[in-house]
Protein backbone atom coordinates (compact mmCIF):
# COMPACT_ATOMS: atom_id res chain seq x y z
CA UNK A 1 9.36 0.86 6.36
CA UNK A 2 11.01 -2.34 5.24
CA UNK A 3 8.00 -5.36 4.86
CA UNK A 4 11.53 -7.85 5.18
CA UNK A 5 11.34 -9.73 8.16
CA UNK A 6 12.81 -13.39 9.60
CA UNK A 7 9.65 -15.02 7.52
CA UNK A 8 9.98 -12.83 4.28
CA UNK A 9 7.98 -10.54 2.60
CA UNK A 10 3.97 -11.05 3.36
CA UNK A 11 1.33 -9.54 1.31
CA UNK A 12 -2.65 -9.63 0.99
CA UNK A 13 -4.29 -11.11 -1.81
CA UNK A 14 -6.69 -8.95 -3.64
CA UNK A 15 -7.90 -11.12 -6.33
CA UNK A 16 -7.62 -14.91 -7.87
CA UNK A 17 -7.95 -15.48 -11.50
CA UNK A 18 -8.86 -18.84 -11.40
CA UNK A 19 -9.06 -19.82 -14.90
CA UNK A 20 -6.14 -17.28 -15.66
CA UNK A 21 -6.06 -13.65 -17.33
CA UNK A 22 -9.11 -13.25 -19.75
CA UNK A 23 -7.02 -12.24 -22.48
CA UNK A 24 -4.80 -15.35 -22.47
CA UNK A 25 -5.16 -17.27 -25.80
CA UNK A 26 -4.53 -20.89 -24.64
CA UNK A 27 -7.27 -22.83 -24.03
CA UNK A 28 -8.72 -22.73 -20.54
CA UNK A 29 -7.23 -25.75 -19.30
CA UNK A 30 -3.88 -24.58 -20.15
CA UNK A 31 -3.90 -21.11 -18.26
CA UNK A 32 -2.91 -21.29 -14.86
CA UNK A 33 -4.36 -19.51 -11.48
CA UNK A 34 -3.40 -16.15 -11.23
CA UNK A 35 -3.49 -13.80 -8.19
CA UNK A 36 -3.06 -10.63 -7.21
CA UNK A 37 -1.39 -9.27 -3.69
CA UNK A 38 -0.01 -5.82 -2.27
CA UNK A 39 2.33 -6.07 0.23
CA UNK A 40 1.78 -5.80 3.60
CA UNK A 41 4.00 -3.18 4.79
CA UNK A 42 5.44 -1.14 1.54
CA UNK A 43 2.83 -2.05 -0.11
CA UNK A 44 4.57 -3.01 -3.48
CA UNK A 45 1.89 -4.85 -5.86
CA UNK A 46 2.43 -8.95 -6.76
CA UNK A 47 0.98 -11.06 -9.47
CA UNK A 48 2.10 -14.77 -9.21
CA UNK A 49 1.08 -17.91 -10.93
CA UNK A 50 -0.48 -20.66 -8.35
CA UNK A 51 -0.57 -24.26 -8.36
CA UNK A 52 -4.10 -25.96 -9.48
CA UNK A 53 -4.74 -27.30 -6.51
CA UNK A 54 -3.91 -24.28 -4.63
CA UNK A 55 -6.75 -22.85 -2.05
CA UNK A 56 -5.78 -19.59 -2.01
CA UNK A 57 -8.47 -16.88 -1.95
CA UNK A 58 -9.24 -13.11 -1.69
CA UNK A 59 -8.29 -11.61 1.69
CA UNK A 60 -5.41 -14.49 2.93
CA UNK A 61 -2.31 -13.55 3.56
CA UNK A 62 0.63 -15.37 1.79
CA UNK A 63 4.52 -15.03 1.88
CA UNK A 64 5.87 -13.73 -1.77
CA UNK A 65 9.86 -13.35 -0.99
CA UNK A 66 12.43 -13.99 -0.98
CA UNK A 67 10.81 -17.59 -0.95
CA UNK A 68 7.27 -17.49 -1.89
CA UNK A 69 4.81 -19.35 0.00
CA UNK A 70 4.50 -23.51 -1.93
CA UNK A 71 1.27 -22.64 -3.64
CA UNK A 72 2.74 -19.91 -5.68
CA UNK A 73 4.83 -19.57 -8.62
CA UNK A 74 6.61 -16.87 -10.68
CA UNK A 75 6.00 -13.78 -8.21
CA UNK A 76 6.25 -10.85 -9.59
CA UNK A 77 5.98 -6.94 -9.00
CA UNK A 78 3.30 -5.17 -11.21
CA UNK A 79 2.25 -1.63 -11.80
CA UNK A 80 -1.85 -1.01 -10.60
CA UNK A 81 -2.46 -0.86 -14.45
CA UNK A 82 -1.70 -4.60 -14.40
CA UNK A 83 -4.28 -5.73 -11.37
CA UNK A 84 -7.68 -7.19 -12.78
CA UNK A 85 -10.46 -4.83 -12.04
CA UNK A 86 -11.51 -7.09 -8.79
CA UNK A 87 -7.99 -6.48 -7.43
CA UNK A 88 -8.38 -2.86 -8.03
CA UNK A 89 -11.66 -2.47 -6.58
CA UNK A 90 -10.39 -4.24 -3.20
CA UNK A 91 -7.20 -2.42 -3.19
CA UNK A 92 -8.62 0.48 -0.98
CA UNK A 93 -10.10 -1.30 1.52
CA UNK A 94 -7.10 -3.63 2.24
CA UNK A 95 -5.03 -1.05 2.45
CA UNK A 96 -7.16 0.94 5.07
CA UNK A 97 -7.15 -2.44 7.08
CA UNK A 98 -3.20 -2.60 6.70
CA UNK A 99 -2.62 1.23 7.80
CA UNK A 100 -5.41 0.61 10.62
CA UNK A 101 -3.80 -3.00 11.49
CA UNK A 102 -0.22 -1.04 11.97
CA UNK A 103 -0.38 2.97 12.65
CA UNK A 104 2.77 3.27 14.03
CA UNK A 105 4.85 4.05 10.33
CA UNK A 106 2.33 6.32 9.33
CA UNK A 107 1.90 8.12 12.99
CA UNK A 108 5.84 8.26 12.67
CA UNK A 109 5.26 10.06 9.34
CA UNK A 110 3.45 12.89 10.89
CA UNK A 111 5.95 12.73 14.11
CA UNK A 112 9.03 12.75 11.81
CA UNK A 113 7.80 14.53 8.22
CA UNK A 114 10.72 17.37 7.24
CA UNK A 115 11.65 19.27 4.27
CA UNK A 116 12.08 17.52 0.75
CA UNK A 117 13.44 21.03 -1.04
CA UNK A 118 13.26 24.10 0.39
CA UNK A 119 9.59 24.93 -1.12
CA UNK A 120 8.28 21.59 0.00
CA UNK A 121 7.56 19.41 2.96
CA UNK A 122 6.49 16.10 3.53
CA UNK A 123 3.32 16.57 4.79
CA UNK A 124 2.30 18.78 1.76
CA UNK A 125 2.37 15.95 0.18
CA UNK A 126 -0.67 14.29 1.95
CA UNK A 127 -3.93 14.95 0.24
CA UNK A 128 -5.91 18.16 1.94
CA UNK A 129 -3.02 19.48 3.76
CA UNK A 130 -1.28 22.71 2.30
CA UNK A 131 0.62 25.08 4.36
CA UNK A 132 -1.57 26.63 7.25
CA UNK A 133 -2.42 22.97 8.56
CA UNK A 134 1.00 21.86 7.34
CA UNK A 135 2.04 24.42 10.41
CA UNK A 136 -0.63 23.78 12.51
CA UNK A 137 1.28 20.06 12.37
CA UNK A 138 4.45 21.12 13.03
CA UNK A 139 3.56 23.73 16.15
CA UNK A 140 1.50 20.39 17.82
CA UNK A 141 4.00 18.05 17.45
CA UNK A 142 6.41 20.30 19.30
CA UNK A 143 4.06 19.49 22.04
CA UNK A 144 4.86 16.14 22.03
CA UNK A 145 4.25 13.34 19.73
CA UNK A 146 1.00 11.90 18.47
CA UNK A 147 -0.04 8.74 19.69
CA UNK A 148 -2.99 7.51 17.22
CA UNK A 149 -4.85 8.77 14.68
CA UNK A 150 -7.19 10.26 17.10
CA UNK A 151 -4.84 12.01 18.98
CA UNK A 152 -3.72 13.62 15.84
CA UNK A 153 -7.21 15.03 15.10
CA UNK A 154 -7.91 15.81 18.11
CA UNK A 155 -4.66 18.53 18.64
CA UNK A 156 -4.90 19.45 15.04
CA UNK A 157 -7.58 21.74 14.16
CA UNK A 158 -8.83 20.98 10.79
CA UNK A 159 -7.08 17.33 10.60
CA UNK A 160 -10.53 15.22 10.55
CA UNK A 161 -9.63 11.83 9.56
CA UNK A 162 -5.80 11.49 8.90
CA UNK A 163 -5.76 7.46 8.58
CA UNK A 164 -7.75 8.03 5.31
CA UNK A 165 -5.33 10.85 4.32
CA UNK A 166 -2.75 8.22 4.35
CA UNK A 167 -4.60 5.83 2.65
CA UNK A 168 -5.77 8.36 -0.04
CA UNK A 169 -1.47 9.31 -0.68
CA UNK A 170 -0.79 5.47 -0.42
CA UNK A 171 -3.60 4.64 -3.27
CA UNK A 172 -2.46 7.66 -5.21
CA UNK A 173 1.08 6.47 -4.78
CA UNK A 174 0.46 2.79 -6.08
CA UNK A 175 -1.92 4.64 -9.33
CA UNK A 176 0.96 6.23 -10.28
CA UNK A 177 -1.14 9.33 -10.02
CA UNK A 178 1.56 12.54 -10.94
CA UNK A 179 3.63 11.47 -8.22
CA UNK A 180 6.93 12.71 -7.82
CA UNK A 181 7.51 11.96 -4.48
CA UNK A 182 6.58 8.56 -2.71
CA UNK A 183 6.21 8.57 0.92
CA UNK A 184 5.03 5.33 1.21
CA UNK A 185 5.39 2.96 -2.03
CA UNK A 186 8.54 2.11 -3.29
CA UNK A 187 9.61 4.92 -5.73
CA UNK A 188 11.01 3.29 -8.79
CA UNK A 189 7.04 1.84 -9.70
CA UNK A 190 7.02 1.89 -13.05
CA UNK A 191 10.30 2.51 -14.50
């Protein structure tokens, strides 16, 4: 899943600082906007500076590379640690909206998932799933391939909501929550 296309990397904004980080020491008029972002389709986390007159706001989306969009300045990738608690808080429900917006990656997932050692597959790595629906899975998608979300739960007896399954591994994935393995974030977060 490559977020890279003819217009750049895009990304939602989750936050706007607009009299800058609370624990900057220059005086107020001296801090600059700061916002917050996670990436549309990798979902790789952004803080960037903005320009004073800049109308950005929670919710739009903005281009961060290769050339970010005119309004911002000095984009770069954070660790969740480093999101203010607003861009934290709206983190789940913008990614729910991105996985809901675009399915097909994450129905691919389920379509595609194989082995990552020989004790482990990919789909043991989503939340709730361990080896008996991990088969049920696998024997339904020799079937055919799922087509939505719905589909999925529907074949797969047990499977109740697997959008939110995917959002739970993508949010536990951008925590940095004992993950080994990312499925969905880009995997060298925080080294």
């Amino acid at each position: 899943m490559s977020d890279d296309s003819a217009d750049g990397t895009e990304a939602v904004v989750l936050d706007v600082l607009r009299h800058g980080r609370s624990g900057d020491d220059r005086a107020a008029f001296r801090r600059g906007q700061v916002g917050f972002a996670v990436g549309t389709e990798e979902f790789e986390l952004y803080e960037f500076l903005m320009a004073d007159d800049s109308d950005v706001s929670i919710g739009d989306r903005v281009r961060v590379a290769p050339d970010a969009d005119a309004d911002l300045d000095r984009v770069s990738t954070v660790t969740y640690d480093d999101l203010s608690g607003g861009a934290q808080s709206e983190l789940e429900y913008v990614v729910e909206e991105l996985v809901e917006a675009n399915p097909e990656p994450f129905l691919d997932f389920y379509n595609e998932a194989g082995a990552v050692s020989l004790r482990l597959h990919q789909l043991n790595l989503l939340p709730g799933i361990g080896d008996t629906l991990r088969d049920k899975i696998l024997d339904e998608r020799k079937r055919g391939p799922f087509e939505s979300f719905a589909d999925l739960a529907d074949r797969v007896d047990g499977l109740h909501d697997p959008k939110e399954i995917i959002v739970e591994r993508v949010l536990k994935e951008l925590k940095g929550e004992d993950v080994k393995y990312h499925a969905f974030t880009p995997s060298d977060r925080g080294e």
